[in-house]
C-alpha atoms as a PDB file:
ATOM      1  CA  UNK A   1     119.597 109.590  95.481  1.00  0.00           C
ATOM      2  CA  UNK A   2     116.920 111.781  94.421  1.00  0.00           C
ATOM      3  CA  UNK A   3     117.852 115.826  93.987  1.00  0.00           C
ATOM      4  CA  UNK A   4     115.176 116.618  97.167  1.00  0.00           C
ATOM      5  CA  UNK A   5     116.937 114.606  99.460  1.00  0.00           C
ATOM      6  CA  UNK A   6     120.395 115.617  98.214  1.00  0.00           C
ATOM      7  CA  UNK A   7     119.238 119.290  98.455  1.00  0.00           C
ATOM      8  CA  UNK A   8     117.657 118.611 102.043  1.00  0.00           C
ATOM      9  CA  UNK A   9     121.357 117.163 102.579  1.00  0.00           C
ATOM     10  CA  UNK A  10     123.109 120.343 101.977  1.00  0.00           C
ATOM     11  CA  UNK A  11     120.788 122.141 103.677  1.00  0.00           C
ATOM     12  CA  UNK A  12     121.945 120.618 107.030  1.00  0.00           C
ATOM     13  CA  UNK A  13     125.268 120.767 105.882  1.00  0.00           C
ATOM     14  CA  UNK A  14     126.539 117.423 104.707  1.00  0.00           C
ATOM     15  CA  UNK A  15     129.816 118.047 102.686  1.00  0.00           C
ATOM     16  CA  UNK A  16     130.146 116.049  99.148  1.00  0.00           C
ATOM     17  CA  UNK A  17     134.106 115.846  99.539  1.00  0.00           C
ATOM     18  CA  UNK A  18     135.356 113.246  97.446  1.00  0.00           C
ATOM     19  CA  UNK A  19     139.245 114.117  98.631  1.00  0.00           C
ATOM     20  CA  UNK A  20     138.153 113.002 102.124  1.00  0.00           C
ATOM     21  CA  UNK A  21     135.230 110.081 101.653  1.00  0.00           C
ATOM     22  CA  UNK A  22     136.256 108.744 105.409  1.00  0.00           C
ATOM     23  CA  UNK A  23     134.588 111.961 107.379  1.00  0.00           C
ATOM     24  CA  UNK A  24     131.502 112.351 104.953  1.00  0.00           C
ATOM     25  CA  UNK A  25     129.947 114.908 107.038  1.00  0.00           C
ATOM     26  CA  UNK A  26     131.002 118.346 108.283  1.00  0.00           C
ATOM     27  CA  UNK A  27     131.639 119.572 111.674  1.00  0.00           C
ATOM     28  CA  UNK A  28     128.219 121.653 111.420  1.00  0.00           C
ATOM     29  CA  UNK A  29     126.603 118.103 110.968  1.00  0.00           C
ATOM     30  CA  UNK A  30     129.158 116.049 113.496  1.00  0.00           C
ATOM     31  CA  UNK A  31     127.910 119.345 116.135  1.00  0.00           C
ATOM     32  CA  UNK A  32     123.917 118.649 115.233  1.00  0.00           C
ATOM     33  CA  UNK A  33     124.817 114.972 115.502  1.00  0.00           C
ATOM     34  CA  UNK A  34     126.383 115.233 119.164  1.00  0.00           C
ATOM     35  CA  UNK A  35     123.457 117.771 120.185  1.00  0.00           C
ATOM     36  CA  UNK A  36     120.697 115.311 119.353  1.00  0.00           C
ATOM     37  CA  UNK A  37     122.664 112.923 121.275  1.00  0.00           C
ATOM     38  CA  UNK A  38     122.976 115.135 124.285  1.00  0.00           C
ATOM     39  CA  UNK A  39     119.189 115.316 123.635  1.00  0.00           C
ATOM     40  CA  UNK A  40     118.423 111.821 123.440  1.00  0.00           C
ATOM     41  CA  UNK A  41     120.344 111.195 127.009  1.00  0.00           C
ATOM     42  CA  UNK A  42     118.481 114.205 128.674  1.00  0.00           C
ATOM     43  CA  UNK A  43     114.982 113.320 127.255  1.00  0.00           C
ATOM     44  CA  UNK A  44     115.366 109.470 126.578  1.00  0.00           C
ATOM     45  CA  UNK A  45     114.111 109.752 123.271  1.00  0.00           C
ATOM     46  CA  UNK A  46     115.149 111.576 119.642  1.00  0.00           C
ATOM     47  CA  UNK A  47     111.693 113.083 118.589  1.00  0.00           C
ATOM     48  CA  UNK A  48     112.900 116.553 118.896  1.00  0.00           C
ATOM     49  CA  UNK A  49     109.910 119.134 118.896  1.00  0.00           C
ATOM     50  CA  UNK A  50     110.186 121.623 116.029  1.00  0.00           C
ATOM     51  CA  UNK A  51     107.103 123.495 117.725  1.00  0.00           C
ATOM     52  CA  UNK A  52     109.469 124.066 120.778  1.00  0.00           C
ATOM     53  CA  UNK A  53     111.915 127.158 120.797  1.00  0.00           C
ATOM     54  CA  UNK A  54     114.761 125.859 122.222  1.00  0.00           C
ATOM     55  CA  UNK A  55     114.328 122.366 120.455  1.00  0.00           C
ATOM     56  CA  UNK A  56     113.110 124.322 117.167  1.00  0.00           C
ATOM     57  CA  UNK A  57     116.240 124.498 115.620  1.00  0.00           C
ATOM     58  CA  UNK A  58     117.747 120.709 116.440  1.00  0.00           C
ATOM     59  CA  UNK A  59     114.117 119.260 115.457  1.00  0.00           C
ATOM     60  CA  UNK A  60     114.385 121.193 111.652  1.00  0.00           C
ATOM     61  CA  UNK A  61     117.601 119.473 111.377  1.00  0.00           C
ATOM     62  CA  UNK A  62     116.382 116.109 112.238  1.00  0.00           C
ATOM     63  CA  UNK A  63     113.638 116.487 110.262  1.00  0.00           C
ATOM     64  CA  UNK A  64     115.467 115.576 106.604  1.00  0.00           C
ATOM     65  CA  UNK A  65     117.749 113.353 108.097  1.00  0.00           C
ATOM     66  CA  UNK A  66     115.383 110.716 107.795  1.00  0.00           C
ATOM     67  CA  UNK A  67     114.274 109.309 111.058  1.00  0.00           C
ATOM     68  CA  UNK A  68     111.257 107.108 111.228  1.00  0.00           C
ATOM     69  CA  UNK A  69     108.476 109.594 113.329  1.00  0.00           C
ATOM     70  CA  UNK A  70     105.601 107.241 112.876  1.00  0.00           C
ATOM     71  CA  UNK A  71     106.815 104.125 114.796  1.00  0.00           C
ATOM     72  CA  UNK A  72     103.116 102.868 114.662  1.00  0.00           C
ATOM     73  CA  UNK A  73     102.909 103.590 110.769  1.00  0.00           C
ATOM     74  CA  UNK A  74     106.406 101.921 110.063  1.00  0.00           C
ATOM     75  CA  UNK A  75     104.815  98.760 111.918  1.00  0.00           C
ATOM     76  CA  UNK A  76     102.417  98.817 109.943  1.00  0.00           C
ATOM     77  CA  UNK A  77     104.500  98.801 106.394  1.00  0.00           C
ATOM     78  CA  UNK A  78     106.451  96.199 107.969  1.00  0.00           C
ATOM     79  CA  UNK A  79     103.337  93.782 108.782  1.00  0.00           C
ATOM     80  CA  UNK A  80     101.722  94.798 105.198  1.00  0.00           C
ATOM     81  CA  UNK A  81     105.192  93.608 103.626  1.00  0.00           C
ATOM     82  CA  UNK A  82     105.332  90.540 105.805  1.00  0.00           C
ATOM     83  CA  UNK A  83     101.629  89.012 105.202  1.00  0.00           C
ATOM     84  CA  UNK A  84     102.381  90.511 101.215  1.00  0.00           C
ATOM     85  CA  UNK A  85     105.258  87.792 101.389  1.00  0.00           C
ATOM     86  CA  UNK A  86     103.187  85.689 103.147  1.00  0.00           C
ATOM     87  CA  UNK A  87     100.032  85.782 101.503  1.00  0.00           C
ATOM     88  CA  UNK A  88     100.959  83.082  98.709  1.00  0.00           C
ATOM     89  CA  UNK A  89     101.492  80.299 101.137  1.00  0.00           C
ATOM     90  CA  UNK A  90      98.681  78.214 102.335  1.00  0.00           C
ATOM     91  CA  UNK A  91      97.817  78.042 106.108  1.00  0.00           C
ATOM     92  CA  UNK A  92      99.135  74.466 105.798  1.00  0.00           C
ATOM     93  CA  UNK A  93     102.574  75.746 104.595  1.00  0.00           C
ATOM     94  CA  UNK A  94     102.542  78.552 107.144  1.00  0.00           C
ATOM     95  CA  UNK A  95     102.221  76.638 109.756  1.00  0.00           C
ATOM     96  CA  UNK A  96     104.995  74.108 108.622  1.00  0.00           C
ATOM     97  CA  UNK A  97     107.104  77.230 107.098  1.00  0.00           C
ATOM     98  CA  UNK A  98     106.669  79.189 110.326  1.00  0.00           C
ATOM     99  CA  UNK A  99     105.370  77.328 113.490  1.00  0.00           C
ATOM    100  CA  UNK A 100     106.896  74.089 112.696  1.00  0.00           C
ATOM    101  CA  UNK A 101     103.699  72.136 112.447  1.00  0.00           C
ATOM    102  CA  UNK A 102     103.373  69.049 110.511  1.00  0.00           C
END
């Protein structure tokens, strides 16, 4: 794990208690956690505003957690890494590879 993500870690509070390895997280983070899910059931979604200034807070804490913001740029990493895999198979051995054509 890199030293900026550990460091964006702390800063929302994870613990690094090796005593207790089973909890992992501390109640500051367990609190966040259940807010964004109280969020999530109020707003059907977790893409909490940080431009907001009652969601400002929550949405700085989501923020280097790691959630995937860009659903239509993760698509598109996915598809890129799919045809990369893809790419070295004919169309013939595509189509018997992955539509079950002769």
């Amino acid at each position: 794990m890199s030293s900026d993500r550990i460091q964006r870690l702390n800063s929302i509070g994870i613990i690094w208690d090796l005593r207790n390895q089973s909890i992992g997280f501390s109640l500051k983070v367990k609190n966040r956690f259940d807010e964004l899910c109280a969020f999530k059931a109020q707003n059907g979604h977790c893409n909490v505003s940080t431009l907001d200034a009652h969601t400002k807070s929550l949405g700085k804490w989501v923020s280097p957690v790691g959630f995937i913001w860009d659903l239509l740029e993760q698509a598109k990493r996915v598809l890129q890494e799919e045809y990369l895999e893809l790419k070295p198979h004919t169309a013939t051995q595509f189509r018997r590879l992955y539509l079950g054509s002769p």
